[in-house]
Protein backbone atom coordinates (compact mmCIF):
# COMPACT_ATOMS: atom_id res chain seq x y z
CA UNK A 1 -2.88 20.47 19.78
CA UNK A 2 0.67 20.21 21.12
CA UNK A 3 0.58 16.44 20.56
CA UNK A 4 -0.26 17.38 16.75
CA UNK A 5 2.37 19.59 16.37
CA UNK A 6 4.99 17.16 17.56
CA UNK A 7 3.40 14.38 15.56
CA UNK A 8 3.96 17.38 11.96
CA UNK A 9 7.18 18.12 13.23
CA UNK A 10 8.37 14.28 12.66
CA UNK A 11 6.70 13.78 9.47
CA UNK A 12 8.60 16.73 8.48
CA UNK A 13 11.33 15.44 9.44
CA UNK A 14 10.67 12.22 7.41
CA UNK A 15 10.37 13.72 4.86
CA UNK A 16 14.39 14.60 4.50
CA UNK A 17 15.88 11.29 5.86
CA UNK A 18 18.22 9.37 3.41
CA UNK A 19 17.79 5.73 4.45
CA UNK A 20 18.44 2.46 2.71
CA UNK A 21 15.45 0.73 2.25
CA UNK A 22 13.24 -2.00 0.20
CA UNK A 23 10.28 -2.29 -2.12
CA UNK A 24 7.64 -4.65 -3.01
CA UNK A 25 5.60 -2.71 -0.96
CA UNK A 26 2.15 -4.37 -0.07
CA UNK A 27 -0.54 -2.19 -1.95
CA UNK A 28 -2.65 -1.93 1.58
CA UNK A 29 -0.39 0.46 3.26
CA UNK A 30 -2.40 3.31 1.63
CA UNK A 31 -5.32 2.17 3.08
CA UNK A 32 -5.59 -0.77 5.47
CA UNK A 33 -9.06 -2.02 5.92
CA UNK A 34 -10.64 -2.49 9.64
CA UNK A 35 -12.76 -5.16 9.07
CA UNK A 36 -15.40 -5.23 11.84
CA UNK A 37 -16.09 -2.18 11.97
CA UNK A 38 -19.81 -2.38 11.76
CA UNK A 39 -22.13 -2.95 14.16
CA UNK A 40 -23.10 -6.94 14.28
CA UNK A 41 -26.40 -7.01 12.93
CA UNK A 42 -28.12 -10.59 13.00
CA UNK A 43 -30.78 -10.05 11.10
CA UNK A 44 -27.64 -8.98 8.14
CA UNK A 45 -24.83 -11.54 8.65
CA UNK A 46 -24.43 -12.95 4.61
CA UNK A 47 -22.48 -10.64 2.47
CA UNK A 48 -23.07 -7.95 4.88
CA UNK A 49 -21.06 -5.22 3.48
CA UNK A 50 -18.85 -4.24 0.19
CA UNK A 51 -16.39 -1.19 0.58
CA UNK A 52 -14.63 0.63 -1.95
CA UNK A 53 -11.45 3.13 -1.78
CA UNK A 54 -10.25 4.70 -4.92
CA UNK A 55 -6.72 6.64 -5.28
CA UNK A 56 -5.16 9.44 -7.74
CA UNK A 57 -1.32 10.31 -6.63
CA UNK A 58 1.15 12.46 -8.31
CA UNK A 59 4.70 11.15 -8.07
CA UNK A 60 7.64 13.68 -8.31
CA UNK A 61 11.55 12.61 -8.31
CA UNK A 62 10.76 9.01 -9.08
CA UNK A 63 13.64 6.89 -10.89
CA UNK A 64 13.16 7.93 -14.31
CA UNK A 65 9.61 8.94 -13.44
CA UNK A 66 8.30 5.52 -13.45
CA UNK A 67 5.92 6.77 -10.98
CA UNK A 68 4.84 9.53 -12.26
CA UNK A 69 1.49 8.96 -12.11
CA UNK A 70 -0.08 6.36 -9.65
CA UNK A 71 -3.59 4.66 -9.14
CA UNK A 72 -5.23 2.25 -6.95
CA UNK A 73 -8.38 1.16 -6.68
CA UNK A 74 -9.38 -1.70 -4.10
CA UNK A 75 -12.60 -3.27 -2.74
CA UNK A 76 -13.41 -5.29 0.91
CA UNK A 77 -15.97 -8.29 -0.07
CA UNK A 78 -17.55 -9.44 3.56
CA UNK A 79 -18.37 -13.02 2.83
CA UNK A 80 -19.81 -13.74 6.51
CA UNK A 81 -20.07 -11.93 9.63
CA UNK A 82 -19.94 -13.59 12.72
CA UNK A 83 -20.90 -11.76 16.20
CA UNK A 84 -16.90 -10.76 16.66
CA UNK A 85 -15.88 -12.05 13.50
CA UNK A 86 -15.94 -12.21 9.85
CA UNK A 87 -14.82 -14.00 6.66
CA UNK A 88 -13.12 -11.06 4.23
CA UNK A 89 -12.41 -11.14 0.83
CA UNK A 90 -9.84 -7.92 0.05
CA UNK A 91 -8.67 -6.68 -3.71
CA UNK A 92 -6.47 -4.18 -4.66
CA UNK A 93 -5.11 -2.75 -8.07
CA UNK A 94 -2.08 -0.45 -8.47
CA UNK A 95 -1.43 1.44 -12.19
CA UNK A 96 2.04 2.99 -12.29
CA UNK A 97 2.26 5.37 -15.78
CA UNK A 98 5.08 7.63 -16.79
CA UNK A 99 4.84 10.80 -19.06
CA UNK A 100 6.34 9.25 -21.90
CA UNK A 101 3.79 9.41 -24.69
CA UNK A 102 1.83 12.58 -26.39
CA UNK A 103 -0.53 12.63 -23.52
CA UNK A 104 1.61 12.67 -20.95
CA UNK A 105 0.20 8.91 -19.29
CA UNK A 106 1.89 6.08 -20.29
CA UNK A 107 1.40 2.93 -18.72
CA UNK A 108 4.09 1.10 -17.50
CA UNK A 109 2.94 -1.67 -15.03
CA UNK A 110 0.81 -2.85 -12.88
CA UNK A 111 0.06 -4.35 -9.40
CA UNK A 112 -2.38 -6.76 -8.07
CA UNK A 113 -3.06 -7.73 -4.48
CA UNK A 114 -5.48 -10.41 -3.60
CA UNK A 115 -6.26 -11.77 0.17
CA UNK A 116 -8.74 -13.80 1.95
CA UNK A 117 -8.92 -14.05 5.53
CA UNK A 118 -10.78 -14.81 9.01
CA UNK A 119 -10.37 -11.76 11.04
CA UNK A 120 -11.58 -11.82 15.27
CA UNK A 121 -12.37 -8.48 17.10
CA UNK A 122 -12.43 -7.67 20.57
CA UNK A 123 -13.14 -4.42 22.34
CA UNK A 124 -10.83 -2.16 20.06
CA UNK A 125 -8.31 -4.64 18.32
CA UNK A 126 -8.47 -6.80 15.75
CA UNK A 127 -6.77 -9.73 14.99
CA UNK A 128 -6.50 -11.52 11.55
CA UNK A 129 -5.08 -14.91 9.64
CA UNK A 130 -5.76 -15.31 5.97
CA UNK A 131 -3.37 -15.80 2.47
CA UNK A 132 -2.58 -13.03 0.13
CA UNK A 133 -1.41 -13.13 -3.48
CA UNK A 134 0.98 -10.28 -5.23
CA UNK A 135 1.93 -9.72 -8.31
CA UNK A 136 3.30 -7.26 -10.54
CA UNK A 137 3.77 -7.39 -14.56
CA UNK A 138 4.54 -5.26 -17.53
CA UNK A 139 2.41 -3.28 -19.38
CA UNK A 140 3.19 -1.85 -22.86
CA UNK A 141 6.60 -2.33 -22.42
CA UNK A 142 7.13 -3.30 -26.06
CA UNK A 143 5.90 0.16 -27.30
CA UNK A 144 7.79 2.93 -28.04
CA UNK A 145 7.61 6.68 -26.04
CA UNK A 146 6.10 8.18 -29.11
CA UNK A 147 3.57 6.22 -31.42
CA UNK A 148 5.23 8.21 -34.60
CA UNK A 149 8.77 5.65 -33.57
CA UNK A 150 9.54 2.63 -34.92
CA UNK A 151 9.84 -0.32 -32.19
CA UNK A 152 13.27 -0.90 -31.64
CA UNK A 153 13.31 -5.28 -30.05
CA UNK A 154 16.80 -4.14 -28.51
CA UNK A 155 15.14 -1.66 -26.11
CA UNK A 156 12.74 -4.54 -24.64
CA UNK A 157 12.92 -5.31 -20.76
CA UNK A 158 10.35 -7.13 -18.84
CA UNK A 159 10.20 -7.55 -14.94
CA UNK A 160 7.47 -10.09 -12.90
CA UNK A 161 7.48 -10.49 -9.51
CA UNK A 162 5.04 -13.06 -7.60
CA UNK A 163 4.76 -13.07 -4.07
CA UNK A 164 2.21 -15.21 -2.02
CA UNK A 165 1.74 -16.61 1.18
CA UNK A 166 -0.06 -16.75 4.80
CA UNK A 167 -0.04 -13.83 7.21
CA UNK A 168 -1.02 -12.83 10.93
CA UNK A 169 -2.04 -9.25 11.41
CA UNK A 170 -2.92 -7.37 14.57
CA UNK A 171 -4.50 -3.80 14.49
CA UNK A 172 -5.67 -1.87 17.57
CA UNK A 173 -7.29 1.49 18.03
CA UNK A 174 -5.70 3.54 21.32
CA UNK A 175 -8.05 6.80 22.32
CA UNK A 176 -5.05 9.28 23.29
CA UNK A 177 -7.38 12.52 24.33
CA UNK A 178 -10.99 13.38 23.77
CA UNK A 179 -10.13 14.17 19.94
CA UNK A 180 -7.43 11.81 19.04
CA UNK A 181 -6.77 8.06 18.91
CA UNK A 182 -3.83 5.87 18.01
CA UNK A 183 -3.49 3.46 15.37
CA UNK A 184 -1.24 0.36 15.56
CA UNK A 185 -0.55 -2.28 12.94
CA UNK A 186 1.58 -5.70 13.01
CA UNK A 187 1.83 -7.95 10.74
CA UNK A 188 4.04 -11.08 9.72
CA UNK A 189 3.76 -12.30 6.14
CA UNK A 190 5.30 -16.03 5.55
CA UNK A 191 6.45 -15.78 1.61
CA UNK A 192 6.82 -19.78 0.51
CA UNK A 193 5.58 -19.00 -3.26
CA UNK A 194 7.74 -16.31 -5.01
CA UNK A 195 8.99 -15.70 -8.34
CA UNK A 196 11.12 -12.75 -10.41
CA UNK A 197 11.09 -13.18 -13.67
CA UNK A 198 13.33 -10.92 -15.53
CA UNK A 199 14.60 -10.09 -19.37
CA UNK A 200 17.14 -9.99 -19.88
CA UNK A 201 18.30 -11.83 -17.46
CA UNK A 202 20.47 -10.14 -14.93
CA UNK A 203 22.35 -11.62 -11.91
CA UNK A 204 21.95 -8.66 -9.39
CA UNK A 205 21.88 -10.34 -5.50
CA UNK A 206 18.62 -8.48 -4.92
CA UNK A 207 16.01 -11.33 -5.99
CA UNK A 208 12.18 -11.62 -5.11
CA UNK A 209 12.86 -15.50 -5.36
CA UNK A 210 15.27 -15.23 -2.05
CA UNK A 211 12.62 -13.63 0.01
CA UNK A 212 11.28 -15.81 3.26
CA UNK A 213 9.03 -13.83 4.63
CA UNK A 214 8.25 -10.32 5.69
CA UNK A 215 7.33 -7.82 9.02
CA UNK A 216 5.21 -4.83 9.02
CA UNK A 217 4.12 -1.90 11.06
CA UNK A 218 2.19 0.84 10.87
CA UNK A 219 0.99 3.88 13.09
CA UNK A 220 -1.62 6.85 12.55
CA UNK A 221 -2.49 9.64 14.78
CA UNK A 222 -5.67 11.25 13.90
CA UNK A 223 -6.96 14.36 15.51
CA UNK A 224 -10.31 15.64 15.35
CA UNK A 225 -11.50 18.74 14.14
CA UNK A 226 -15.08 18.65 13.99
CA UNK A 227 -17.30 15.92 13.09
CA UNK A 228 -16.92 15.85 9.41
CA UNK A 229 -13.14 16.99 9.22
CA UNK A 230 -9.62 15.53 11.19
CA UNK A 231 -5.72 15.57 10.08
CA UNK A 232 -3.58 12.46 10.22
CA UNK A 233 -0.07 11.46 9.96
CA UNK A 234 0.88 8.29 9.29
CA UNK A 235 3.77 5.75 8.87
CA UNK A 236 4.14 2.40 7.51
CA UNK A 237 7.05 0.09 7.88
CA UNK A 238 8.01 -2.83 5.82
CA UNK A 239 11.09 -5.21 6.42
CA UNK A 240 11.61 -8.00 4.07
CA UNK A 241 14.11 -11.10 4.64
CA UNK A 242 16.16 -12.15 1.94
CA UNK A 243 18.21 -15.48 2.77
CA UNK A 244 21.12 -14.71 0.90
CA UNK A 245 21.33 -11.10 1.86
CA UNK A 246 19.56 -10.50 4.68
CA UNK A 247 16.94 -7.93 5.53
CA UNK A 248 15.83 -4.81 3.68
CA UNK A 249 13.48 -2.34 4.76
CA UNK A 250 11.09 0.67 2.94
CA UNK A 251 8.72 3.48 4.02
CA UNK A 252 5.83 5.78 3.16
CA UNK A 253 5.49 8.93 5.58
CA UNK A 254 1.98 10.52 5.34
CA UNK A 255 0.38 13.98 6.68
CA UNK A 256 -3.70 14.63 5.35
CA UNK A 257 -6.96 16.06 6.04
CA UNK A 258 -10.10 14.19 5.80
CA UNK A 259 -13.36 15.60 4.82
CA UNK A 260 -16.10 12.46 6.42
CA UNK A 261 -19.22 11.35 6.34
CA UNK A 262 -21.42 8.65 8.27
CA UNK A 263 -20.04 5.58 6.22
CA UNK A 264 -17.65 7.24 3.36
CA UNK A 265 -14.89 9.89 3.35
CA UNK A 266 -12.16 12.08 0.95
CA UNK A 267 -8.82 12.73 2.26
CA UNK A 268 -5.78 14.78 0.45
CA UNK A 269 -2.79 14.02 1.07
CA UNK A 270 0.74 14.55 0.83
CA UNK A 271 3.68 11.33 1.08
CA UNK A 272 6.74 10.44 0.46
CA UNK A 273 8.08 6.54 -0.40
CA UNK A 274 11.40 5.25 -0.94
CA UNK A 275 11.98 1.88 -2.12
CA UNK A 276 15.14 0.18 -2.29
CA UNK A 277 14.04 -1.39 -5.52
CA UNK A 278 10.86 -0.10 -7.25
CA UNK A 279 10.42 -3.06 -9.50
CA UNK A 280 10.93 -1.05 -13.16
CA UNK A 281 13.54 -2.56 -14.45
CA UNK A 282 15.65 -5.66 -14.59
CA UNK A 283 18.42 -4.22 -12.72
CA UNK A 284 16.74 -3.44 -8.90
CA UNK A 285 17.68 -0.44 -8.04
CA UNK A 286 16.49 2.38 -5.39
CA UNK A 287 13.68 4.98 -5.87
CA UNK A 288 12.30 8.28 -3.78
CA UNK A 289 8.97 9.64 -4.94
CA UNK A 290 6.87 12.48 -2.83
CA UNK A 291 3.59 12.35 -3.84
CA UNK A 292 0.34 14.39 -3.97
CA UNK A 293 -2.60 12.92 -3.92
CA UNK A 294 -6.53 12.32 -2.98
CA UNK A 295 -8.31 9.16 -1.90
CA UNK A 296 -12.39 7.92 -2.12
CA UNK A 297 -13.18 5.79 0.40
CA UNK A 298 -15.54 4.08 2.77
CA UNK A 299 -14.67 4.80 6.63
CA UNK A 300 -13.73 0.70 7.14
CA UNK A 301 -10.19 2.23 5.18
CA UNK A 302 -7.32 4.02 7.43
């Protein structure tokens, strides 16, 4: 219990840091997928498994509440398993929407996340190669707040961003006492394809088509309750490298309970983000967002 309290006690902490730090964060830090976590079954080694996870967040102090509201929904595809391996297919879909409109949702973009990969276990780690594919475009950004206005061409902005490229990722699981473990994350992403398309144009030296490549971590202590309930905090890491202007980093801090069963789970949560540029606008600039949230998922999700 001690170790939990310390582990609250630096999330709360977190949770009042000003730091400068970066965005396009992956969509997978909500919910990174541990991709042999089965049993190898040989009599059940094509398309063994699909997962799910499914995510509702309220954003609060977002820039210009672009984040107001926030949904993901992603899926793990297991093409092949192999005794200590597998072939994965991963997808994942982010909806931003602020309260602009007479129903308080309004759409503003979206996110998608796309990666194959060959991923090796052994004892408690994992280690992975594959290719993943981000984007993020526009969506109704043409309309006006209120369907009663008139659209006004001046007011039009657009932002795309494309990132894609290989990555290496290593994941372990460390048992700290009888009713905790420790979870580790590393990854490298190599960024050769990138693109950020904005109008109108703006020549800000924060630019998704200077990025080479990116590093990051992630941690989560989980404590165990019973067997259908633990807490969690967790932290995720991400430093990009710009070669113009060097590297920029971001964050999302995380404390929840988990309500489990045998293969799925429901966690609430509470998180805060910052993002040194949140990908709204044609002008990058910085956003902070807490959020308050729940998440569907199957237990191959952390």
């Amino acid at each position: 219990m001690k170790q939990l309290l310390r582990i609250t006690a630096i999330l709360i902490l977190s949770f009042t840091l000003q730091t400068t730090l970066h965005a396009q964060q992956p969509l997978y830090r909500d919910a990174i997928p541990m991709l042999n976590a089965q049993p190898y079954d040989s009599t059940d080694v094509l398309f063994p498994i699909a997962k799910f996870y499914g995510q509702l967040q309220r954003g609060i102090g977002s820039y210009n509440n672009e984040m107001f509201w926030n949904i993901k929904l992603g899926g793990l595809f297991q093409f092949y398993r192999f005794e200590n391996s597998s072939i994965n297919f991963l997808s994942l879909h982010e909806l931003n929407a602020t309260p602009y409109n007479d129903i308080t949702f309004d759409p503003a973009s979206a996110r998608w996340e796309e990666t194959l990969n060959y991923s090796y276990r052994s004892h408690h780690a994992q280690y992975t190669v594959g290719y993943t594919h981000r984007c993020k475009h526009e969506i109704d950004n043409f309309d006006p707040a209120d369907s009663a206005q008139s659209i006004d061409v001046s007011q039009l902005t657009k932002r795309v961003v494309i990132l894609s490229g290989p990555y290496f990722e290593f994941q372990n699981v460390v048992p700290v006492t009888s009713s905790s473990e420790l979870h580790v994350l590393a990854r490298v992403d190599y960024t050769p394809i990138s693109s950020d398309y904005r109008y109108p144009l703006t020549t800000n030296a924060l630019s998704w088509n200077d990025i080479g490549g990116e590093i990051s971590l992630a941690t989560r202590y989980k404590y165990t309750l019973s067997n259908t309930f633990d807490l969690h905090a967790k932290l995720w890491l991400n430093t990009s490298f710009f070669r113009s202007i060097g590297a920029r980093s971001n964050y999302r801090v995380e404390a929840a309970g988990t309500l489990h069963g045998k293969n799925n789970a429901a966690t609430i949560f509470i998180a805060r983000e910052y993002m040194y540029d949140d990908l709204s606008s044609p002008i990058p600039h910085a956003s902070q967002v807490v959020y308050v949230g729940f998440r569907l998922m199957s237990v191959n999700f952390w």
